[in-house]
PDB file of N, CA and C in Angstrom:
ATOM      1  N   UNK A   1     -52.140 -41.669 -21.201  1.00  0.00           N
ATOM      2  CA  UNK A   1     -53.066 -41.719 -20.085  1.00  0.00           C
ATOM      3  C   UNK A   1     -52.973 -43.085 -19.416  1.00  0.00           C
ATOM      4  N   UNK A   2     -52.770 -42.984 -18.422  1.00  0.00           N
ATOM      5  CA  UNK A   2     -52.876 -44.763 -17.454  1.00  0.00           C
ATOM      6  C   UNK A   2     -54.362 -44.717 -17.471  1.00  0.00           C
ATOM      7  N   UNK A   3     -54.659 -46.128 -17.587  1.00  0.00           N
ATOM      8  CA  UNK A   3     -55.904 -46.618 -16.972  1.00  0.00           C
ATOM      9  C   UNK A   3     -56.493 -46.121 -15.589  1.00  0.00           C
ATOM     10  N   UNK A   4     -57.911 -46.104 -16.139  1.00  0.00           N
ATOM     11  CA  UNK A   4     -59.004 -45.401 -15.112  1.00  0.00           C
ATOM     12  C   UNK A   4     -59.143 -46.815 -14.405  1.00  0.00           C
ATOM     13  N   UNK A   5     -58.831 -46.412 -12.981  1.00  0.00           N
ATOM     14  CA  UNK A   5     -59.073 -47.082 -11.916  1.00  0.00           C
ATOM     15  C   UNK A   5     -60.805 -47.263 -11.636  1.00  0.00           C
ATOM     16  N   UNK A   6     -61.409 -48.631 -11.007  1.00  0.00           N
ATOM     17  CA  UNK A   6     -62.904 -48.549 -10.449  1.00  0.00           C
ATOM     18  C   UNK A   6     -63.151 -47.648  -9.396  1.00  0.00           C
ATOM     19  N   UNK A   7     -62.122 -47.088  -8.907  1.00  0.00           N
ATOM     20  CA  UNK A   7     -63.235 -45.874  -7.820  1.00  0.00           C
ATOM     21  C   UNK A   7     -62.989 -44.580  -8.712  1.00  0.00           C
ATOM     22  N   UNK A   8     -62.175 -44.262  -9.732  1.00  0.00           N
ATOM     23  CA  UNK A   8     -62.236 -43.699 -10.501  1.00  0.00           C
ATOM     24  C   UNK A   8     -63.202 -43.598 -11.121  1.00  0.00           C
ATOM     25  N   UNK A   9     -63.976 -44.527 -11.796  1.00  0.00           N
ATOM     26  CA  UNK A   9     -64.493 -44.803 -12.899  1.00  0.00           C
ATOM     27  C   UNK A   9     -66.130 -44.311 -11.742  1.00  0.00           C
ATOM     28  N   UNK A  10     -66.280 -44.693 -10.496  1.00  0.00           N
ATOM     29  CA  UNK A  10     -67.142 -44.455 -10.067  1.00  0.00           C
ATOM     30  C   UNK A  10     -67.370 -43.247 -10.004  1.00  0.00           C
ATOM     31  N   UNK A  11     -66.396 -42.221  -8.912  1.00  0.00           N
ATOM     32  CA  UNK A  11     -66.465 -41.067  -9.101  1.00  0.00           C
ATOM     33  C   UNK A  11     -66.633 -40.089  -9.799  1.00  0.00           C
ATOM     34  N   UNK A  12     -66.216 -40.706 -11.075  1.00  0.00           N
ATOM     35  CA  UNK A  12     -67.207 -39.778 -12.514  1.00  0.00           C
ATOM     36  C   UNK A  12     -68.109 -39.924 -13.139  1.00  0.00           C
ATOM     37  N   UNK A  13     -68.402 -41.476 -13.121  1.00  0.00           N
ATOM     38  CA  UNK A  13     -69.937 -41.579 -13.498  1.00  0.00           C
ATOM     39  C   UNK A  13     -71.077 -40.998 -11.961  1.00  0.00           C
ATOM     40  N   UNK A  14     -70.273 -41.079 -11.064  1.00  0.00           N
ATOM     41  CA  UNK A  14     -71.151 -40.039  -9.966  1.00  0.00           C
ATOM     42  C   UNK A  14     -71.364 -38.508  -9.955  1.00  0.00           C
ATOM     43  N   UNK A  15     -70.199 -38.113 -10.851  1.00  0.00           N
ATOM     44  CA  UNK A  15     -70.086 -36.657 -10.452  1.00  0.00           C
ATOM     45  C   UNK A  15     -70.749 -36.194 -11.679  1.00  0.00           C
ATOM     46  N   UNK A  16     -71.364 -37.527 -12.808  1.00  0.00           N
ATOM     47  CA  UNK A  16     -71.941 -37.129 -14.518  1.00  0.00           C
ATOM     48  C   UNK A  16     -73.571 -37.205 -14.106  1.00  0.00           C
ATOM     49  N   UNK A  17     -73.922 -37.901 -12.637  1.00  0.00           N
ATOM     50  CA  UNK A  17     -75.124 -38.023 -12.154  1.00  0.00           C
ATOM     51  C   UNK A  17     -75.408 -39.515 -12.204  1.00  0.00           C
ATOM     52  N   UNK A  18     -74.155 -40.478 -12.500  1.00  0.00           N
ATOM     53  CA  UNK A  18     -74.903 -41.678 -12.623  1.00  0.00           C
ATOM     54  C   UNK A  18     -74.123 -42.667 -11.581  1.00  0.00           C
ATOM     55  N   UNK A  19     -75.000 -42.492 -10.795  1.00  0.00           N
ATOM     56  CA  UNK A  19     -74.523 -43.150  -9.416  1.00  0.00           C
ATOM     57  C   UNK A  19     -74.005 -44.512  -9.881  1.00  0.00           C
ATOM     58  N   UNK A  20     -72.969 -45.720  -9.449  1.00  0.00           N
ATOM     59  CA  UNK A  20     -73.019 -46.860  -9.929  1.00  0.00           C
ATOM     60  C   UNK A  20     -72.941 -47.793  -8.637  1.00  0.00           C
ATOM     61  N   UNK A  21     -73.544 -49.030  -8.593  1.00  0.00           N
ATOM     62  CA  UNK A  21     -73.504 -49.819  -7.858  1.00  0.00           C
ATOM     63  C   UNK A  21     -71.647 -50.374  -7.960  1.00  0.00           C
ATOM     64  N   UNK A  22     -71.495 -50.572  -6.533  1.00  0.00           N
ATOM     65  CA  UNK A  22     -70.147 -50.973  -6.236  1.00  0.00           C
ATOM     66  C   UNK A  22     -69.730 -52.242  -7.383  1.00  0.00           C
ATOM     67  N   UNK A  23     -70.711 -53.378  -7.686  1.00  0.00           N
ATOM     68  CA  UNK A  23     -70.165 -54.384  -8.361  1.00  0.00           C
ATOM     69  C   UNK A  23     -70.133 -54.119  -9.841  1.00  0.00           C
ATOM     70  N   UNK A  24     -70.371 -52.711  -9.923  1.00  0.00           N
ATOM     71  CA  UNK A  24     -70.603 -52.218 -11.611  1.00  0.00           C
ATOM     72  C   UNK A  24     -69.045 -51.456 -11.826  1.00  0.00           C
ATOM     73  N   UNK A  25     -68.519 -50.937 -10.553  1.00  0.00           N
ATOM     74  CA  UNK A  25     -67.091 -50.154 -10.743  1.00  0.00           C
ATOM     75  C   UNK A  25     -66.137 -50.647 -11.788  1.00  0.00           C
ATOM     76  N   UNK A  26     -66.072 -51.978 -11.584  1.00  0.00           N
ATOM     77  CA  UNK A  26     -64.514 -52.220 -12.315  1.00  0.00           C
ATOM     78  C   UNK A  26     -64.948 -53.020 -13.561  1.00  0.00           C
ATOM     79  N   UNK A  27     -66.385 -53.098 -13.755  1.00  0.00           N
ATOM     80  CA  UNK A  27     -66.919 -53.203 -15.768  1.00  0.00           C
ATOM     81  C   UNK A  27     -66.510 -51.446 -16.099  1.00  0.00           C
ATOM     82  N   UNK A  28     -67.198 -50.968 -15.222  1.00  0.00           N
ATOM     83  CA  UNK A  28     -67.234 -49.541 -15.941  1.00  0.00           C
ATOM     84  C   UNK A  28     -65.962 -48.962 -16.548  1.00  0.00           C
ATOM     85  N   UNK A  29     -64.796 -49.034 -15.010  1.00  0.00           N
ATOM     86  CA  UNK A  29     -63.672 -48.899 -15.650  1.00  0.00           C
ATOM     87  C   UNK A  29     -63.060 -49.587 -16.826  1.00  0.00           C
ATOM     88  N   UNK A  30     -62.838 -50.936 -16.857  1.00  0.00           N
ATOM     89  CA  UNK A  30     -62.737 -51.392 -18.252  1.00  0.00           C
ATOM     90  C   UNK A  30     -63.455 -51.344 -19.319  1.00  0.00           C
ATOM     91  N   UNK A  31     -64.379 -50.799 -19.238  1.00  0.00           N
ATOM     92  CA  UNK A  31     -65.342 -50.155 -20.350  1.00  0.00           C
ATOM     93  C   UNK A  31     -64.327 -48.638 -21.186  1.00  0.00           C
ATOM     94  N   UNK A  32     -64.874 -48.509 -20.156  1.00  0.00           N
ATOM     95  CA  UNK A  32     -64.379 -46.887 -20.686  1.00  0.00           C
ATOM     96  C   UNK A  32     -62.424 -47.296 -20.740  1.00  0.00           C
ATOM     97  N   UNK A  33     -61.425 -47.553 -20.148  1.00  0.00           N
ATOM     98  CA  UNK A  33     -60.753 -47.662 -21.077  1.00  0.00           C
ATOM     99  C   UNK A  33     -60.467 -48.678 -22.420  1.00  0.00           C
ATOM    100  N   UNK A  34     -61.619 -49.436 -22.663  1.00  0.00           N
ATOM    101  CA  UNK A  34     -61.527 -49.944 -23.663  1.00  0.00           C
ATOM    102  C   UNK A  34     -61.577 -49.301 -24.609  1.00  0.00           C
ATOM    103  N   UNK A  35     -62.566 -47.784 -24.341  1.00  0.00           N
ATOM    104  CA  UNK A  35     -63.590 -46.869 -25.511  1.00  0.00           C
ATOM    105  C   UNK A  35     -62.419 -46.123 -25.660  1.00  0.00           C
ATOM    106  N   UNK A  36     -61.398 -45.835 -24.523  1.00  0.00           N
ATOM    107  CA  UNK A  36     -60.112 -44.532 -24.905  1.00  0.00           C
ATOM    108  C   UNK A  36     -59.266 -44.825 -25.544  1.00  0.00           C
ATOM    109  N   UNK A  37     -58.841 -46.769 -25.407  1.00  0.00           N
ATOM    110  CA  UNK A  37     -57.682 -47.243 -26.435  1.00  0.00           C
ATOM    111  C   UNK A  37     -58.158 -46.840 -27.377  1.00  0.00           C
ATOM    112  N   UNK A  38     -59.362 -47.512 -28.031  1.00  0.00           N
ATOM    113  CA  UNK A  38     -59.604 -47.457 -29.256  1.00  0.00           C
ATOM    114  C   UNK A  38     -60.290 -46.420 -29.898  1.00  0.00           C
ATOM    115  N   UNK A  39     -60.336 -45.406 -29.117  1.00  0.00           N
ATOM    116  CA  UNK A  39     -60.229 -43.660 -29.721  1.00  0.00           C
ATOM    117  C   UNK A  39     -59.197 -43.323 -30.297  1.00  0.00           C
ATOM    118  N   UNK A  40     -58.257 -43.966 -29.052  1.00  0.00           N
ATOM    119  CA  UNK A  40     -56.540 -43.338 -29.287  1.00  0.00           C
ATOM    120  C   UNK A  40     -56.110 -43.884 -30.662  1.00  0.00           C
ATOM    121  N   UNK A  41     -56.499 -45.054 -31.331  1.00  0.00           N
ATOM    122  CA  UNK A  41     -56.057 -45.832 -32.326  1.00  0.00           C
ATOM    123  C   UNK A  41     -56.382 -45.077 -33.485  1.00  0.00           C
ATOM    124  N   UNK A  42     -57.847 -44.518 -33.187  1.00  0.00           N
ATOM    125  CA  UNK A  42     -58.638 -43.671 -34.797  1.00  0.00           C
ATOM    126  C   UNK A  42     -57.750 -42.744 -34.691  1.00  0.00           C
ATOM    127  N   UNK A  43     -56.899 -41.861 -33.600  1.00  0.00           N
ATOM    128  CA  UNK A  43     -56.788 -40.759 -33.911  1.00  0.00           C
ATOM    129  C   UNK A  43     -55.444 -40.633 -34.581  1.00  0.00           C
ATOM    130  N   UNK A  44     -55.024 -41.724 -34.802  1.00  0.00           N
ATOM    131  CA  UNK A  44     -53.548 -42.121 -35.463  1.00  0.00           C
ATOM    132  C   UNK A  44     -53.769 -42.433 -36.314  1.00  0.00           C
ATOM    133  N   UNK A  45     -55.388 -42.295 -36.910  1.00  0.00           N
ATOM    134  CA  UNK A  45     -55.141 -42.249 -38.645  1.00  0.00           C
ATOM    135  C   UNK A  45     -55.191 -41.306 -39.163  1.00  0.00           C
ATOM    136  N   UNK A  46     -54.622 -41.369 -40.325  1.00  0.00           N
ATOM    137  CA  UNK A  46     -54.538 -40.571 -41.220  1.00  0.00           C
ATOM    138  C   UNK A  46     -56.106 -40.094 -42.226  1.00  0.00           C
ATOM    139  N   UNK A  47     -56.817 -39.067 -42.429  1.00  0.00           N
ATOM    140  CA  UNK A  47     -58.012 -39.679 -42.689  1.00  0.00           C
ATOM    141  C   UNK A  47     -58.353 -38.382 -43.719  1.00  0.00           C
ATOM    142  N   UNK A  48     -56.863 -38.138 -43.701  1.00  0.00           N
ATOM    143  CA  UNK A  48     -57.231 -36.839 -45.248  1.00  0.00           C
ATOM    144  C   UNK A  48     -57.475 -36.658 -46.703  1.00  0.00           C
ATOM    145  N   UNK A  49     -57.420 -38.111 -47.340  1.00  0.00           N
ATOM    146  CA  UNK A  49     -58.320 -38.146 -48.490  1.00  0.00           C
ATOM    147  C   UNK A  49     -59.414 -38.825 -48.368  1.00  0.00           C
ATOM    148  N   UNK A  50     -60.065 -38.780 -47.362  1.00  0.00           N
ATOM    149  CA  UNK A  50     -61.258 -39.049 -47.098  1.00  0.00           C
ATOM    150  C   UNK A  50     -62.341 -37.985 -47.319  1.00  0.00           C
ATOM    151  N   UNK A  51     -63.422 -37.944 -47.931  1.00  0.00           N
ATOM    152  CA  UNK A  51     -64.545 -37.248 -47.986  1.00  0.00           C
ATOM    153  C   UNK A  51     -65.465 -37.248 -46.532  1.00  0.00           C
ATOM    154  N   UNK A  52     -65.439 -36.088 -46.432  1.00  0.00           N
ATOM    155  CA  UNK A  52     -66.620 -35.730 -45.279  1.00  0.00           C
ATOM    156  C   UNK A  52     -67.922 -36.765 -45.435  1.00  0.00           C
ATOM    157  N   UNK A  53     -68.065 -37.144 -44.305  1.00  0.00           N
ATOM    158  CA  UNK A  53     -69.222 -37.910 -44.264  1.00  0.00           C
ATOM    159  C   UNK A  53     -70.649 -37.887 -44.890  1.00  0.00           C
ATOM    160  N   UNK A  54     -70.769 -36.495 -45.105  1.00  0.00           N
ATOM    161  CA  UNK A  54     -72.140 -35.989 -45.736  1.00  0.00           C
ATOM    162  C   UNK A  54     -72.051 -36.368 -47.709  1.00  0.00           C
ATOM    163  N   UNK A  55     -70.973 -36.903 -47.689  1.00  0.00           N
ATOM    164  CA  UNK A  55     -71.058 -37.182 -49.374  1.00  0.00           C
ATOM    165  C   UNK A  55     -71.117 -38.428 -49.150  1.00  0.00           C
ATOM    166  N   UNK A  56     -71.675 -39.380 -48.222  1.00  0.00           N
ATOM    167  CA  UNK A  56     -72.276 -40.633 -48.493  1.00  0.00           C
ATOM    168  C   UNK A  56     -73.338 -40.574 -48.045  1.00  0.00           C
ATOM    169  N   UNK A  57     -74.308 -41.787 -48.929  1.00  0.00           N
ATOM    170  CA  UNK A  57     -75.486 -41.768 -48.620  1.00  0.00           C
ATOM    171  C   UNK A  57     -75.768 -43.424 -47.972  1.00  0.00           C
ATOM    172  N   UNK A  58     -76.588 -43.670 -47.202  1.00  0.00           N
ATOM    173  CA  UNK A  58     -76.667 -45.013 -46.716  1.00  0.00           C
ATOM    174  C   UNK A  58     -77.413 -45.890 -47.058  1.00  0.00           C
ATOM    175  N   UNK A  59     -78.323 -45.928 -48.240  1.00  0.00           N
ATOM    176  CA  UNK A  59     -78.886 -46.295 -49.124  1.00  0.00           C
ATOM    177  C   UNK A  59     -77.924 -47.555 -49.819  1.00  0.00           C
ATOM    178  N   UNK A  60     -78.892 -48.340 -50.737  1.00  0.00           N
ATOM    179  CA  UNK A  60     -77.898 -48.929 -51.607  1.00  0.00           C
ATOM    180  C   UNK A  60     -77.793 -48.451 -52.494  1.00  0.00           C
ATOM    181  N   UNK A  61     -76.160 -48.476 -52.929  1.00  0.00           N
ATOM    182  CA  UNK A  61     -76.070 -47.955 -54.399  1.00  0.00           C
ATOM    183  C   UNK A  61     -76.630 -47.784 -55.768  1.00  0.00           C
ATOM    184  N   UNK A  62     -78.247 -48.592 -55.604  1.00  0.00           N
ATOM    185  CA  UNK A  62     -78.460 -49.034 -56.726  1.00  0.00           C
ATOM    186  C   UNK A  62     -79.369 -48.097 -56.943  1.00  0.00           C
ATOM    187  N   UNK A  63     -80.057 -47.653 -55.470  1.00  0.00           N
ATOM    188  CA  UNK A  63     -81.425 -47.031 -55.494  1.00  0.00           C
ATOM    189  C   UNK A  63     -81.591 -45.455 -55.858  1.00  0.00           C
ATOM    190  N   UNK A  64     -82.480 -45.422 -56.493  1.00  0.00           N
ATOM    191  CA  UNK A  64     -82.609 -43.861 -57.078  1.00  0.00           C
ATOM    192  C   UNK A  64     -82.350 -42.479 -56.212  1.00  0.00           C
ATOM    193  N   UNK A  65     -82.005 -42.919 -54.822  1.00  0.00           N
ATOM    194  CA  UNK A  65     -81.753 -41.572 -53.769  1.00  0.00           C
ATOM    195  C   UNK A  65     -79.914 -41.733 -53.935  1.00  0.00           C
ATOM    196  N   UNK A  66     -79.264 -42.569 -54.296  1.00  0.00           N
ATOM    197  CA  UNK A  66     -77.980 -41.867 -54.903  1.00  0.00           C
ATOM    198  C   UNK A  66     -78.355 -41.300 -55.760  1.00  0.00           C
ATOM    199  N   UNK A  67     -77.168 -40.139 -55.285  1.00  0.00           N
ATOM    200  CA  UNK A  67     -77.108 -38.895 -56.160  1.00  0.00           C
ATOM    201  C   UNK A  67     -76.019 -39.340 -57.970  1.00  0.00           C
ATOM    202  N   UNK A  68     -75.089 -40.376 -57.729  1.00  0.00           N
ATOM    203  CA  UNK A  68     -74.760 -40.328 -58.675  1.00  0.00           C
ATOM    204  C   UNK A  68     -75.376 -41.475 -59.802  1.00  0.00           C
ATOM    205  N   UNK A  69     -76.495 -42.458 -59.128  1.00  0.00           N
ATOM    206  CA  UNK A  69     -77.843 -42.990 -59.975  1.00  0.00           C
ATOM    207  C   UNK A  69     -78.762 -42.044 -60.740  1.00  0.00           C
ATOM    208  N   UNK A  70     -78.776 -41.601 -62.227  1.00  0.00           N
ATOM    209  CA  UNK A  70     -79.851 -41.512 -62.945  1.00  0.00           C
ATOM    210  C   UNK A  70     -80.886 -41.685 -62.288  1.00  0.00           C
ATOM    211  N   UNK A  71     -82.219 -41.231 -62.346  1.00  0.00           N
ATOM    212  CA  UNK A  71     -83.144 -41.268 -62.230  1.00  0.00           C
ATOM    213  C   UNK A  71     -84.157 -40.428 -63.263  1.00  0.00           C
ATOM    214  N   UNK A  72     -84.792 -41.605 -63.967  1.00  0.00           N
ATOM    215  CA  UNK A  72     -85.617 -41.297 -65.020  1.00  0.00           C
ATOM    216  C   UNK A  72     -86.830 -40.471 -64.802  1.00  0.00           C
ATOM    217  N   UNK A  73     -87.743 -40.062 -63.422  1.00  0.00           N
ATOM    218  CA  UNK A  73     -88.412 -38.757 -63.220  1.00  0.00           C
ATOM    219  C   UNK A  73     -87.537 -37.513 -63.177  1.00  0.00           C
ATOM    220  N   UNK A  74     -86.431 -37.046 -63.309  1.00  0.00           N
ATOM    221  CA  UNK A  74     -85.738 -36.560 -62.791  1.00  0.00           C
ATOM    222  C   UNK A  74     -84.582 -35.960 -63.925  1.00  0.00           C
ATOM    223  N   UNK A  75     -84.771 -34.552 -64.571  1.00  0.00           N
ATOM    224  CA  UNK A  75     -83.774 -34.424 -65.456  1.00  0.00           C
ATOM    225  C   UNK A  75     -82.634 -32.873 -64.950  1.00  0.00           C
ATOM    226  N   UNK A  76     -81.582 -33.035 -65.415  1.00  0.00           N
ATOM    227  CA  UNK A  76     -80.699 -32.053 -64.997  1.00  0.00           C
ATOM    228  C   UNK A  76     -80.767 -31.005 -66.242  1.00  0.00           C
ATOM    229  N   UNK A  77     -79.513 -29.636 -65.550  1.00  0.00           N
ATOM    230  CA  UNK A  77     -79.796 -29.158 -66.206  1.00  0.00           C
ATOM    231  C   UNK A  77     -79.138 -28.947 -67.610  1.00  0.00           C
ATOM    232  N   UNK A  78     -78.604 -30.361 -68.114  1.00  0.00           N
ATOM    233  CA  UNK A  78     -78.437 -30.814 -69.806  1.00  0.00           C
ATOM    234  C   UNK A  78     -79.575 -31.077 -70.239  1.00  0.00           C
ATOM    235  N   UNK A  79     -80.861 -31.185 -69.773  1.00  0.00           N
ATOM    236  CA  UNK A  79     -81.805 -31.751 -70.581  1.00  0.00           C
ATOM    237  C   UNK A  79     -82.381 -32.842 -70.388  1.00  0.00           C
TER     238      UNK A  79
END
């Protein structure tokens, strides 16, 4: 993809409903292709022994809402 030009960049944030002031055109455009390089970069990884996102928790590891922390209210079904 070549770089999105500022009347580019206008014309679609106009046609998305978001009108832009003329001196906002050519941030916008370098905005947004800043956001497409570095899309383009993730999508050249490789990211298949990776676990789906939903098997982390954002907690710290230490705290009793990990699932693989013990928690002493809390017994499975060994007992």
């Amino acid at each position: 993809m070549t770089d999105l030009t500022p009347q580019e960049a206008a014309r679609l944030a106009a046609r998305a409903g978001l009108p832009l002031d003329r001196a906002r055109h050519a941030g916008a455009a370098a905005t947004a292709n800043h956001i497409h390089r570095v899309v383009s970069a993730l999508r050249d990884l490789d990211f298949a022994d990776t676990p789906p996102a939903a098997a982390y928790r954002a907690q710290d590891p230490l705290t009793p809402a990990n699932p693989r922390t013990p928690r002493k209210d809390r017994t499975d079904a060994t007992g």
